[in-house]
Protein backbone atom coordinates (compact mmCIF):
# COMPACT_ATOMS: atom_id res chain seq x y z
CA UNK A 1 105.31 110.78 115.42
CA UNK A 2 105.54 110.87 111.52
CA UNK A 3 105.65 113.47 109.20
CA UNK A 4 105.22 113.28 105.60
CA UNK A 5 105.65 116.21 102.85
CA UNK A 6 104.28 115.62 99.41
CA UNK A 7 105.35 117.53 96.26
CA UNK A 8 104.86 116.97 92.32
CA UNK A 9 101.69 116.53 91.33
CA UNK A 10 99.71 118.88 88.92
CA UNK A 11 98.01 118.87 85.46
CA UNK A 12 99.30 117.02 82.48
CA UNK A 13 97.91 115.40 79.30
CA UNK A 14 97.38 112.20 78.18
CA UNK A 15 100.84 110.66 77.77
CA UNK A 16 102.70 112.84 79.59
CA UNK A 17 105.00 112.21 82.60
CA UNK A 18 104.94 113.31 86.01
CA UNK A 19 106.87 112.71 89.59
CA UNK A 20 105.77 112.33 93.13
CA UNK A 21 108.20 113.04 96.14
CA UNK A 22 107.69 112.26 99.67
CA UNK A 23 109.79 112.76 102.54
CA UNK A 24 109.29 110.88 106.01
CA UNK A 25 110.79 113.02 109.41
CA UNK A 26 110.57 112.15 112.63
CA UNK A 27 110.57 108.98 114.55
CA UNK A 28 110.53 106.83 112.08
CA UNK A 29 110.67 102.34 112.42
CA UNK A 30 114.03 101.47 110.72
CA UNK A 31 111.75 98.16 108.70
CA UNK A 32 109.15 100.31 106.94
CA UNK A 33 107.46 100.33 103.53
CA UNK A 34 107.03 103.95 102.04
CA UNK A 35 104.52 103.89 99.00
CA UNK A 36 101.82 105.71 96.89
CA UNK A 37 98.17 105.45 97.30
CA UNK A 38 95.52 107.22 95.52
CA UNK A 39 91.90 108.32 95.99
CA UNK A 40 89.22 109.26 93.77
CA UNK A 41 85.53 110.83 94.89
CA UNK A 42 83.53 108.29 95.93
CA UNK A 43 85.96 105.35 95.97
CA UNK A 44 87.92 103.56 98.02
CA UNK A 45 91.46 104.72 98.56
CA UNK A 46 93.90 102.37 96.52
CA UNK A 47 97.27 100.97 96.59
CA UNK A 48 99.34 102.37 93.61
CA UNK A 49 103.13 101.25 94.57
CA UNK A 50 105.15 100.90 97.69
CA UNK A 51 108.80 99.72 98.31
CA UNK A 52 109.80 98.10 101.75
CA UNK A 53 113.43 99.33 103.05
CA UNK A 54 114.89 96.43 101.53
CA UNK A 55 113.86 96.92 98.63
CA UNK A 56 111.14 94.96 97.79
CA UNK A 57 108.27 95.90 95.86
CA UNK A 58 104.38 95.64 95.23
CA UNK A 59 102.60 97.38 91.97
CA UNK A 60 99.04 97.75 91.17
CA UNK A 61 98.64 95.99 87.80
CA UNK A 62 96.71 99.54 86.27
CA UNK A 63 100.12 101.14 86.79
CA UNK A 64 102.93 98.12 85.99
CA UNK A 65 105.38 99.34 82.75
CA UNK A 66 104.19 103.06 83.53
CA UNK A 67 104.99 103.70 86.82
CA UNK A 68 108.45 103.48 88.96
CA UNK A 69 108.69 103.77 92.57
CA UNK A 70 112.21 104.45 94.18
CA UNK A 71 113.63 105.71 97.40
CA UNK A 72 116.72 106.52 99.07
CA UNK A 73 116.65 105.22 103.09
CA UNK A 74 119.09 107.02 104.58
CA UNK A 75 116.88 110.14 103.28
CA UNK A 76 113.85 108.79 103.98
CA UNK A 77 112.34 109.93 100.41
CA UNK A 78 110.28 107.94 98.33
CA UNK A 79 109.64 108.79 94.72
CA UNK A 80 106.85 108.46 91.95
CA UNK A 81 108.16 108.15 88.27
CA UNK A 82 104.39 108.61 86.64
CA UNK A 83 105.19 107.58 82.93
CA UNK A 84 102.57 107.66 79.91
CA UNK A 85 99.78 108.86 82.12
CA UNK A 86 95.90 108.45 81.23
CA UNK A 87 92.90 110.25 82.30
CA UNK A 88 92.22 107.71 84.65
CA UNK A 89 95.44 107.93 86.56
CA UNK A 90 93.58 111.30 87.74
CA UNK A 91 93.04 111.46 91.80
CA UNK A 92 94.66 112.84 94.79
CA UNK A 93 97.23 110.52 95.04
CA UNK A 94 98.87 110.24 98.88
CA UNK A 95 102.60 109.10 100.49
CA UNK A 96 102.19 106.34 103.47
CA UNK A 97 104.65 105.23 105.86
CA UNK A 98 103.76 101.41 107.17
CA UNK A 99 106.18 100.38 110.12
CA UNK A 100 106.44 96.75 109.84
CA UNK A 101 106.10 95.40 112.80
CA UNK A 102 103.43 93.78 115.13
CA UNK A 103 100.89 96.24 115.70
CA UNK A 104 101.95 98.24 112.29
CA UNK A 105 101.19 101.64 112.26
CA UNK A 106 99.80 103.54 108.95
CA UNK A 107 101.20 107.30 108.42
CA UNK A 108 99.65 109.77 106.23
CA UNK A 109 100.61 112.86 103.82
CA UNK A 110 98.57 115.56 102.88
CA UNK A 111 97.31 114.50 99.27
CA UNK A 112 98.69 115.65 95.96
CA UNK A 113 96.43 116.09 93.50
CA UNK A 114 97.23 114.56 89.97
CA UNK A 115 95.16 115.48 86.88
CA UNK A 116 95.39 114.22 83.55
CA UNK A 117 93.55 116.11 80.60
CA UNK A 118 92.76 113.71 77.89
């Protein structure tokens, strides 16, 4: 099994900057992607940035020039650099763990909620 454990997240205005952290324990698939997702009431949950263990990366376009995504894999950690944040950018916003492999398995944190006040 996985573990996940979120921190950052909180209020902010419009424009300011925030950071995510999430770190993975357990028994955890050496090829892996570790990433951000977010969710807002009534929609579908949605990719915001993940990073593979070699490095490779995958934006959504809403958050491209604003947001950073790093991690460190002998720590397991992934970060969120949130940058020039909009009202928009408000949701719970949640850490995944995708082993990639055949017959991938999807791995969960808690949720973080992120607010921006315009």
């Amino acid at each position: 099994q996985v573990q996940l454990v979120e921190s950052g997240g909180g209020l902010v205005q419009a424009g300011g900057s925030l950071r995510l952290s999430c770190a993975a324990s357990g028994s955890i698939f050496s090829r892996n992607a570790m990433g951000w997702f977010r969710q807002t009431p009534g929609k579908q949950r949605e990719l915001v940035a993940v990073m593979t263990t070699t490095g490779s990366t995958n934006y959504a376009d809403s958050v491209k020039d604003r947001f950073t995504i790093a991690r460190d894999n002998a720590k397991n950690t992934v970060w969120l650099q949130m940058n020039s944040l909009k009202p928009e950018d408000t949701a719970v916003y949640y850490c995944n763990l995708k082993t990639l492999r055949i017959g991938s398995t999807d791995y969960w944190g808690q949720g973080t909620q992120v607010t921006v006040s315009s």
